[in-house]
N, C-alpha and C. Protein backbone atom coordinates (compact mmCIF):
# COMPACT_ATOMS: atom_id res chain seq x y z
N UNK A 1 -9.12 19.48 -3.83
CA UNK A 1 -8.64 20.17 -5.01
C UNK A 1 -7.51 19.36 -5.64
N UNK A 2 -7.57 19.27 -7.02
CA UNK A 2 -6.46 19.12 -7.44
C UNK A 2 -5.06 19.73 -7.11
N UNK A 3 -3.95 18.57 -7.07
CA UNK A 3 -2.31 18.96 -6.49
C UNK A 3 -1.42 17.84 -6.66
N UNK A 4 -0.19 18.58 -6.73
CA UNK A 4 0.71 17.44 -7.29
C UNK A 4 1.50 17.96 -5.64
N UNK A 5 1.38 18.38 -5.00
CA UNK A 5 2.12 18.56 -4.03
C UNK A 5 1.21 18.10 -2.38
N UNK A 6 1.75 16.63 -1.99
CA UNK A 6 1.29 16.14 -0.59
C UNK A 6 2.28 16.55 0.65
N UNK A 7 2.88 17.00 0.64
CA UNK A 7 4.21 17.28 1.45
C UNK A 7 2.92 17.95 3.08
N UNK A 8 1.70 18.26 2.71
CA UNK A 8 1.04 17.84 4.27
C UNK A 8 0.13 17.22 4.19
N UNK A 9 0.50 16.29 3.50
CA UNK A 9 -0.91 14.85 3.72
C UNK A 9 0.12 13.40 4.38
N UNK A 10 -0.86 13.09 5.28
CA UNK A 10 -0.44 11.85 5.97
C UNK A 10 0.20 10.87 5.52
N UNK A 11 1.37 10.59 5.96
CA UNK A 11 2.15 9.35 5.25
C UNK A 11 2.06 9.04 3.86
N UNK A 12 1.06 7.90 4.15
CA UNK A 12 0.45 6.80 3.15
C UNK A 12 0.04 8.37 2.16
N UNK A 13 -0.39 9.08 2.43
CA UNK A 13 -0.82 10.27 1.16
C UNK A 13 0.74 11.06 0.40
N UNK A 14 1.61 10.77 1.02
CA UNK A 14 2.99 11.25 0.33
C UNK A 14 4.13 10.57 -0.39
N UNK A 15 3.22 8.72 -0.28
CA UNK A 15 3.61 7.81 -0.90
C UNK A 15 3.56 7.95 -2.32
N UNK A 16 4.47 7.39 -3.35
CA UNK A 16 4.17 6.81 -4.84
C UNK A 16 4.48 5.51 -5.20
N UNK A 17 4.56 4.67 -4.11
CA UNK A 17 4.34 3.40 -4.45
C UNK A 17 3.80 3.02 -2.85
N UNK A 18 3.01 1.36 -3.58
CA UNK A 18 1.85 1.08 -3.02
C UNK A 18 2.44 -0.35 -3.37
N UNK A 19 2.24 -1.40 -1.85
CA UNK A 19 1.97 -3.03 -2.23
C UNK A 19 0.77 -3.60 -1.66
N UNK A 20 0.12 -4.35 -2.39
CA UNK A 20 -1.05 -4.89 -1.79
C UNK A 20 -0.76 -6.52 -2.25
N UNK A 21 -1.18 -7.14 -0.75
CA UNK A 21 -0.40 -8.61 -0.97
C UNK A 21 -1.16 -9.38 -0.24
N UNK A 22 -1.12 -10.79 -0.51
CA UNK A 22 -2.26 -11.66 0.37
C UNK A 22 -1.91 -13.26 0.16
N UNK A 23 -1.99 -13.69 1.85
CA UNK A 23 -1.01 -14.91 1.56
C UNK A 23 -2.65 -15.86 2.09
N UNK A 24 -3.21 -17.02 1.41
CA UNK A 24 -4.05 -17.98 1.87
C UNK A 24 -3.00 -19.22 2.67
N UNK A 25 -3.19 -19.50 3.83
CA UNK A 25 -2.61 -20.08 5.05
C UNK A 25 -3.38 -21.35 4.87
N UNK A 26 -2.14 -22.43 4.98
CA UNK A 26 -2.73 -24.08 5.02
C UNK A 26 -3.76 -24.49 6.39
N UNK A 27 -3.67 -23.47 7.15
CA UNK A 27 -4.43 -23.64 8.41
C UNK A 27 -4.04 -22.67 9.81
N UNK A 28 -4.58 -22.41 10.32
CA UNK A 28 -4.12 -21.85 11.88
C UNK A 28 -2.86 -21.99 12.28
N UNK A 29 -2.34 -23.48 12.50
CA UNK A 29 -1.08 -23.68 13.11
C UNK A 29 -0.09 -22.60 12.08
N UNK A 30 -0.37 -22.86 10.86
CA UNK A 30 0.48 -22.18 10.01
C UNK A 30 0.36 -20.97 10.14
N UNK A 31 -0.42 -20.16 10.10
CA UNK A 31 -0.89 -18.42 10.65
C UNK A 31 -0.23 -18.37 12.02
N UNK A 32 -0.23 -19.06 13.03
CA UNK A 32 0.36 -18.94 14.24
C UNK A 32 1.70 -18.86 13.74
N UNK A 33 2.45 -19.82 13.19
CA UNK A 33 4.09 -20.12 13.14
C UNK A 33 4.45 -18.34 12.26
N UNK A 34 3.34 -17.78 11.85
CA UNK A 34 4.20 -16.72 10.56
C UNK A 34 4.20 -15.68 12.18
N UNK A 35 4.17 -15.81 12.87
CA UNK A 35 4.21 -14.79 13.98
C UNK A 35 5.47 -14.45 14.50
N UNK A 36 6.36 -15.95 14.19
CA UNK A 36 7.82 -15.74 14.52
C UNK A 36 7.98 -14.31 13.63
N UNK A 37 7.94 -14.66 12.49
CA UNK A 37 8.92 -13.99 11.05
C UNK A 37 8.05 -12.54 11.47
N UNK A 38 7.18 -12.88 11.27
CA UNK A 38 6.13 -11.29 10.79
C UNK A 38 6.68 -10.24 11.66
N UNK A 39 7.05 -10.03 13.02
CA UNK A 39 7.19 -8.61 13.81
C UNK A 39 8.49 -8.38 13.73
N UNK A 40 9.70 -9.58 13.35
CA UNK A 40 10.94 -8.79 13.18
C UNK A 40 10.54 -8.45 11.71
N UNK A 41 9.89 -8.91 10.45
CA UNK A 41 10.06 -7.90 9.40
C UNK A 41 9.15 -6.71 9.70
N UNK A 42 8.38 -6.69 10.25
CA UNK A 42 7.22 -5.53 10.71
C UNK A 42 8.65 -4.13 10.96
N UNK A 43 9.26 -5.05 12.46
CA UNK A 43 10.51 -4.03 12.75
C UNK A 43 11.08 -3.16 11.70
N UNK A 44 11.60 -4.65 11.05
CA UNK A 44 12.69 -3.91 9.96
C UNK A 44 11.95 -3.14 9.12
N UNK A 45 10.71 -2.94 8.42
CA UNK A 45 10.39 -2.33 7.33
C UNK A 45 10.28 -0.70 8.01
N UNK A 46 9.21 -0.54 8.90
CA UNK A 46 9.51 0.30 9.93
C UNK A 46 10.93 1.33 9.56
N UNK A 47 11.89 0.74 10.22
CA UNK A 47 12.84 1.29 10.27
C UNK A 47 13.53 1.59 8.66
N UNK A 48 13.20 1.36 8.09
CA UNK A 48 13.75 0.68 6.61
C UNK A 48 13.87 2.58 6.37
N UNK A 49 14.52 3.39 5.04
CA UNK A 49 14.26 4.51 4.79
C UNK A 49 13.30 4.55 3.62
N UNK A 50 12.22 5.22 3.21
CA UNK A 50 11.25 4.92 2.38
C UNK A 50 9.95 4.55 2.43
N UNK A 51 9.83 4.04 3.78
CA UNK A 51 8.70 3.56 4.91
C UNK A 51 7.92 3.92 5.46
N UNK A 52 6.47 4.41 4.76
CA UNK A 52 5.46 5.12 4.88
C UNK A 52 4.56 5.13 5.79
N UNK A 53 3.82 3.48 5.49
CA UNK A 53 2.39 3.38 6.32
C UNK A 53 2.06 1.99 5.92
N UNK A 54 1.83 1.04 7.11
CA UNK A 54 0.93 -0.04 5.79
C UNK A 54 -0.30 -0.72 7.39
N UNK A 55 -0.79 -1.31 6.55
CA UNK A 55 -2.24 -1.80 7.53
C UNK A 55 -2.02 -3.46 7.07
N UNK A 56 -3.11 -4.42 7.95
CA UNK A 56 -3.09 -5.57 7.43
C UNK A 56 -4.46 -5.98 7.33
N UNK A 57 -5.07 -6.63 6.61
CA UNK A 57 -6.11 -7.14 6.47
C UNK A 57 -6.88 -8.79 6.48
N UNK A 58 -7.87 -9.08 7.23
CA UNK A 58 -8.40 -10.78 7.29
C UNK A 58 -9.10 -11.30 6.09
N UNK A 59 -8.83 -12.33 5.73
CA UNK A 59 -10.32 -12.60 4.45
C UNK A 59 -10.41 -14.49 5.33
N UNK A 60 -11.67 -14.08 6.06
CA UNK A 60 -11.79 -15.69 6.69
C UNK A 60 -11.80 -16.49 5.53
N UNK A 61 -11.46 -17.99 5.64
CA UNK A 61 -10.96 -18.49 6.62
C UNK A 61 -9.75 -18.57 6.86
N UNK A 62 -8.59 -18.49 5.94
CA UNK A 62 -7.18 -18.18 6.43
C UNK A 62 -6.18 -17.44 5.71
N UNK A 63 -7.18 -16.42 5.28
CA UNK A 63 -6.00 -15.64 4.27
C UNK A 63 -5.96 -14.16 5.45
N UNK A 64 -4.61 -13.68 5.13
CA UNK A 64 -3.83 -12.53 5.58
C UNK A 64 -3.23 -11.68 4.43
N UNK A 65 -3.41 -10.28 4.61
CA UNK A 65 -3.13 -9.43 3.57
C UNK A 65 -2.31 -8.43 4.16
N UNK A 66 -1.87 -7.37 3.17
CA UNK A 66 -1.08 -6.55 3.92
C UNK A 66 -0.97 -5.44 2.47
N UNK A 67 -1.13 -4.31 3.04
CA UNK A 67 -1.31 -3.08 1.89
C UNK A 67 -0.21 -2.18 2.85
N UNK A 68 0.87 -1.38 1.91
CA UNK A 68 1.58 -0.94 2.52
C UNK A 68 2.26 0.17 1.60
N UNK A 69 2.97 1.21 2.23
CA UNK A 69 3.22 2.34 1.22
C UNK A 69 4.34 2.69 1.81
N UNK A 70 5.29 2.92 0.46
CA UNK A 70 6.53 3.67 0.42
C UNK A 70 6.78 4.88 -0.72
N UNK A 71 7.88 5.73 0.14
CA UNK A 71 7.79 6.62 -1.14
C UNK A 71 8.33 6.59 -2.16
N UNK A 72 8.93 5.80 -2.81
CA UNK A 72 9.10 5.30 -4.19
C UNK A 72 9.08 3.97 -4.20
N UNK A 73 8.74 3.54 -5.63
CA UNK A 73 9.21 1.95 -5.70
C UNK A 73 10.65 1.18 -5.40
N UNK A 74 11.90 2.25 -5.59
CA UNK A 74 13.03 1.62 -5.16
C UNK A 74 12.76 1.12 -3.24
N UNK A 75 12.31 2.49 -2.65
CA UNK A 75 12.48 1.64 -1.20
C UNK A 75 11.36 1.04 -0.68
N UNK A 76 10.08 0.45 -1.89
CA UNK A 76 9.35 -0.84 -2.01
C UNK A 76 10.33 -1.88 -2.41
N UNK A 77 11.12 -1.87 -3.22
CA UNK A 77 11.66 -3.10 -3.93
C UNK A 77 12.85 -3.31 -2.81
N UNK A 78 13.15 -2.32 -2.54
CA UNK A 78 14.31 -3.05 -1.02
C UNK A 78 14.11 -3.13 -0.18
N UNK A 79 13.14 -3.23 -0.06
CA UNK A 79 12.44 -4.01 1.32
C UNK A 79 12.05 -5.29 1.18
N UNK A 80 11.66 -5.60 -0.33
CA UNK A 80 11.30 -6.68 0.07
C UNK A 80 12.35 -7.87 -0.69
N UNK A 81 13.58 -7.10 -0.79
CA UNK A 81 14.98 -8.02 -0.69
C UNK A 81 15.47 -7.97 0.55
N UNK A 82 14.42 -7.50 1.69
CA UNK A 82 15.53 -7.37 2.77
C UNK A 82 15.52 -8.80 3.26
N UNK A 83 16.08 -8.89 4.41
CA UNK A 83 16.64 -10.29 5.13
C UNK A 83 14.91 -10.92 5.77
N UNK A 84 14.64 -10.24 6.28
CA UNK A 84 13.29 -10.51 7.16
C UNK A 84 12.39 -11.23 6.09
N UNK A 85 12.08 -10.17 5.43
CA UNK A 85 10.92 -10.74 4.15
C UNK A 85 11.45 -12.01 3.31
N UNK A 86 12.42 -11.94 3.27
CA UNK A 86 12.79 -12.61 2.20
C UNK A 86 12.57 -14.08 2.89
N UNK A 87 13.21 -14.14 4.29
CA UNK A 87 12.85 -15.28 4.77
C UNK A 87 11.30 -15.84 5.11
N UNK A 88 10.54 -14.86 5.16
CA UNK A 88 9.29 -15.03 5.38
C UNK A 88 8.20 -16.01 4.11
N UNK A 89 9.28 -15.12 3.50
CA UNK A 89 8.11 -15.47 1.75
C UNK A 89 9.22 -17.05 1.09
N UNK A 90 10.06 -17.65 1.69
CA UNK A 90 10.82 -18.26 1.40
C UNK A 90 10.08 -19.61 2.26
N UNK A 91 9.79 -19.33 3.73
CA UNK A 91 9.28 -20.48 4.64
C UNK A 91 7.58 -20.60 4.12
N UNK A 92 6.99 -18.99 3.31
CA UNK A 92 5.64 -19.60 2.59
C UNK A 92 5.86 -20.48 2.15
N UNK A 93 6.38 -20.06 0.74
CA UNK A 93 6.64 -20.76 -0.80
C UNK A 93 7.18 -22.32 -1.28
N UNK A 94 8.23 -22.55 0.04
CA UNK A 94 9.44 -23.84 0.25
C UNK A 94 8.20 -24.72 -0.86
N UNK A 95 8.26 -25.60 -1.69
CA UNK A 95 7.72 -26.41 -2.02
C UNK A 95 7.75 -27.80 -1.18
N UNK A 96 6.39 -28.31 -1.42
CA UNK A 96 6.47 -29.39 -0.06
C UNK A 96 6.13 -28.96 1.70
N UNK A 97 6.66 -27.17 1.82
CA UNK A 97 6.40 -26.96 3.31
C UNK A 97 4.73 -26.79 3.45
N UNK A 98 3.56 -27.02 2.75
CA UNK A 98 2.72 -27.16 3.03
C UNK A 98 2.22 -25.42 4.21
N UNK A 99 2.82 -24.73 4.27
CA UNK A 99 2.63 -23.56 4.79
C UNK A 99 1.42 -22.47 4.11
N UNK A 100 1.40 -22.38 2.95
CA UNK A 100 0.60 -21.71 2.21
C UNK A 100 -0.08 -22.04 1.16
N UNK A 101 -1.46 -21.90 0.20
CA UNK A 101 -1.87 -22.48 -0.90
C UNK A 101 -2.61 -21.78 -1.60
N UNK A 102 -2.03 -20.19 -1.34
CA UNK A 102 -1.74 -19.02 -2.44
C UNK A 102 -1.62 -18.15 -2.02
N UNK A 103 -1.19 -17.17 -2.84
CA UNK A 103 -0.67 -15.82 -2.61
C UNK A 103 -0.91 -15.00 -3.58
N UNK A 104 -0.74 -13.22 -3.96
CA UNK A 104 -0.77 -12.79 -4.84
C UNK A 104 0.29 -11.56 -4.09
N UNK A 105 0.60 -10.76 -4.72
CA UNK A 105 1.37 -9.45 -4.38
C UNK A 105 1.10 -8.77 -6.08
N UNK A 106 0.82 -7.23 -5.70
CA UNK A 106 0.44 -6.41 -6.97
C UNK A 106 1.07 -5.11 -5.94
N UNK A 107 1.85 -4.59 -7.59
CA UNK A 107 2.61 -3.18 -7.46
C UNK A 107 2.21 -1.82 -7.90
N UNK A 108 2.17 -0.67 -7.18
CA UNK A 108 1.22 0.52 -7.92
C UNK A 108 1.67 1.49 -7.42
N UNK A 109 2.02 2.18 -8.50
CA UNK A 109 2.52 3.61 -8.62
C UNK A 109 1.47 4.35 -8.67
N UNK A 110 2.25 5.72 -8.26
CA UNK A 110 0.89 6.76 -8.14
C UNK A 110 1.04 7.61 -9.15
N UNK A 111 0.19 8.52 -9.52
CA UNK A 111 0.05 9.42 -10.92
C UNK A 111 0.59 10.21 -10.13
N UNK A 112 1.47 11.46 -10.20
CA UNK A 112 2.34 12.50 -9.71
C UNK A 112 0.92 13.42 -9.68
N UNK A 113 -0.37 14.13 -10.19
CA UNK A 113 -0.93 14.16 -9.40
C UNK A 113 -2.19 13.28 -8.79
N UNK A 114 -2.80 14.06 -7.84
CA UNK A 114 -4.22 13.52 -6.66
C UNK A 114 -4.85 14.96 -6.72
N UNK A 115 -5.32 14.10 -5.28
CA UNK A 115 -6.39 15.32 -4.91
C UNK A 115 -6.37 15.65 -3.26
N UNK A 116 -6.49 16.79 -3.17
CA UNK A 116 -6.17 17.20 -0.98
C UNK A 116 -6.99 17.83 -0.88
N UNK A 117 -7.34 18.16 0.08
CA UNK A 117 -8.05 18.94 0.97
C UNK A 117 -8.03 19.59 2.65
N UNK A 118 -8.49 20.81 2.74
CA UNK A 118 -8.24 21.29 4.40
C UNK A 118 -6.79 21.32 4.81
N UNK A 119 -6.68 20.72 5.85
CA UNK A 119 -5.42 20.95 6.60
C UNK A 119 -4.53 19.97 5.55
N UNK A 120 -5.06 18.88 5.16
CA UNK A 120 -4.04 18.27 4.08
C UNK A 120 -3.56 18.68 2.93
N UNK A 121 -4.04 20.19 2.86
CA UNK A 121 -3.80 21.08 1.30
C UNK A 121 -2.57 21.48 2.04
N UNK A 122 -1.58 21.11 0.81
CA UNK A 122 -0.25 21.86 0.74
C UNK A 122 -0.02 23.81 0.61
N UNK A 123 -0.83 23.74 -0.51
CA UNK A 123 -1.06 24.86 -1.31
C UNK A 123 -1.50 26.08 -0.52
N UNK A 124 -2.90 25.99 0.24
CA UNK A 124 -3.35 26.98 0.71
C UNK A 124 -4.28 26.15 1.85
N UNK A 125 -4.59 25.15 2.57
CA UNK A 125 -5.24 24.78 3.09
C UNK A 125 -6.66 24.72 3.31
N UNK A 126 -7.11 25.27 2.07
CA UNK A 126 -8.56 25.46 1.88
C UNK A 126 -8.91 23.99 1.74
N UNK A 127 -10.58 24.31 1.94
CA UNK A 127 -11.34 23.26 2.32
C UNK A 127 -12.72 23.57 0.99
N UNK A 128 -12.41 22.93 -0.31
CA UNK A 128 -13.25 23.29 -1.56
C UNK A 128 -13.23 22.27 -2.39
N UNK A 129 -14.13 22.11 -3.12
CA UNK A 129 -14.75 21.20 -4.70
C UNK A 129 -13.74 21.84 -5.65
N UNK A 130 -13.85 20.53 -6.47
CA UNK A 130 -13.37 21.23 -8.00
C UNK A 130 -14.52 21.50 -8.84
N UNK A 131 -14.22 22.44 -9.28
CA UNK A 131 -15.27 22.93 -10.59
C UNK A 131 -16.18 21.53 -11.40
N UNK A 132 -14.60 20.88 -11.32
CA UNK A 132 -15.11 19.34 -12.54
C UNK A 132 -14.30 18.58 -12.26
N UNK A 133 -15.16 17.46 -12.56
CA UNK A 133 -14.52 15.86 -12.14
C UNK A 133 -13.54 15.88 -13.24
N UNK A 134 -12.12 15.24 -12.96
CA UNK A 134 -10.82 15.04 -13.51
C UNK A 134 -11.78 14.14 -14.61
N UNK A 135 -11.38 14.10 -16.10
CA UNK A 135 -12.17 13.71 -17.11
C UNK A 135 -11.48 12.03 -17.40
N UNK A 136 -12.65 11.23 -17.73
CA UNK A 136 -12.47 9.91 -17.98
C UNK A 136 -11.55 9.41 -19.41
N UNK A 137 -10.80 8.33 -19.32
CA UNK A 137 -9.75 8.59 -20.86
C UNK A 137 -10.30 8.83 -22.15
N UNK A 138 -11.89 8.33 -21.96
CA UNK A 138 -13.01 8.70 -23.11
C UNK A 138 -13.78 10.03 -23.47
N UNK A 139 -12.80 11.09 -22.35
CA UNK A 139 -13.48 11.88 -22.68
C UNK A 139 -12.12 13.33 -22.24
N UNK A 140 -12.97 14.41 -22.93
CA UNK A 140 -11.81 15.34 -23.43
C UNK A 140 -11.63 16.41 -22.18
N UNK A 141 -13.10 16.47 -21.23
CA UNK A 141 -13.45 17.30 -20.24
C UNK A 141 -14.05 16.70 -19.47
N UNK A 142 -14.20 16.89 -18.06
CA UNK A 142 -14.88 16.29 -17.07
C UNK A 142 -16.02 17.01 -16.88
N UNK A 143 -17.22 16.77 -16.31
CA UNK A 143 -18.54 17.08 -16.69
C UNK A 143 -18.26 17.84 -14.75
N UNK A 144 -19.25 19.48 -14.85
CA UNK A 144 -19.36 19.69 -13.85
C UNK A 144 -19.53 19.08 -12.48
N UNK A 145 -18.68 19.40 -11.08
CA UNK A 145 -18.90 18.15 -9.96
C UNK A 145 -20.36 18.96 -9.46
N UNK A 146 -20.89 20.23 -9.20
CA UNK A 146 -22.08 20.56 -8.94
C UNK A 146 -23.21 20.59 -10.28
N UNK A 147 -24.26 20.04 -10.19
CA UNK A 147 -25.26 20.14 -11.48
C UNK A 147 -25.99 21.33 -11.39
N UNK A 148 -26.07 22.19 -12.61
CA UNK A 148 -27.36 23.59 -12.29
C UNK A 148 -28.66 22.92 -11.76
């Protein structure tokens, strides 16, 4: 059902900001060496206040990703001025350190509302359809989610 209220949906579901990031690695040795940096910032973000949920992801042959959620963009954006990261993305980037040979990072806010369900409904914990699909920007109404 439609809701602007997650206050019992899982972490990452009570987030409004979102990073999705992905570093391509000059090779193995170099994926090995980010092992120093990576678990003390892992630590610190963790602990950080704002600090939701995040996962990491492979794209063979040497890229590493990382999607991660906080509940606002301020304690996204200070995290990743913190000390840990900063050094991390500093020993990528060094020009000349031959460590990495691309990256991307993309930032995303959430629309104040979604959608819950069951035990993750704030509201009433029901477990139900909406009448109609939330309507496309081309259009004025969303077309029934069951068809007669």
């Amino acid at each position: 059902m439609r809701t602007t209220d997650f206050t019992a949906a899982p972490p990452q579901g009570r987030a409004t900001a979102m990073f999705i990031g992905a570093t391509r690695y000059s090779g193995p040795l170099a994926m090995l060496h980010t092992i120093r940096a990576w678990f003390p910032m892992v630590r610190q973000m963790k602990r950080m206040a704002g600090y939701r949920w995040h996962t990491v992801y492979y794209q063979f042959p040497y890229t590493i990703g990382t999607i991660a959620f906080f509940s606002d963009q301020d304690a996204m954006l200070k995290f990743a001025r913190s000390r840990h990261h900063r050094d991390l993305m500093c020993w990528l980037t060094d020009e000349g350190a031959g460590n990495a040979t691309a990256g991307f990072i993309r930032l995303f806010t959430a629309e104040p509302h979604g959608y819950s369900n069951g035990s993750w409904r704030a509201e009433d914990g029901s477990l139900s359809h909406m009448p109609t699909w939330t309507p496309l920007s081309t259009e004025d109404a969303g077309p029934p989610v069951h068809r007669s």
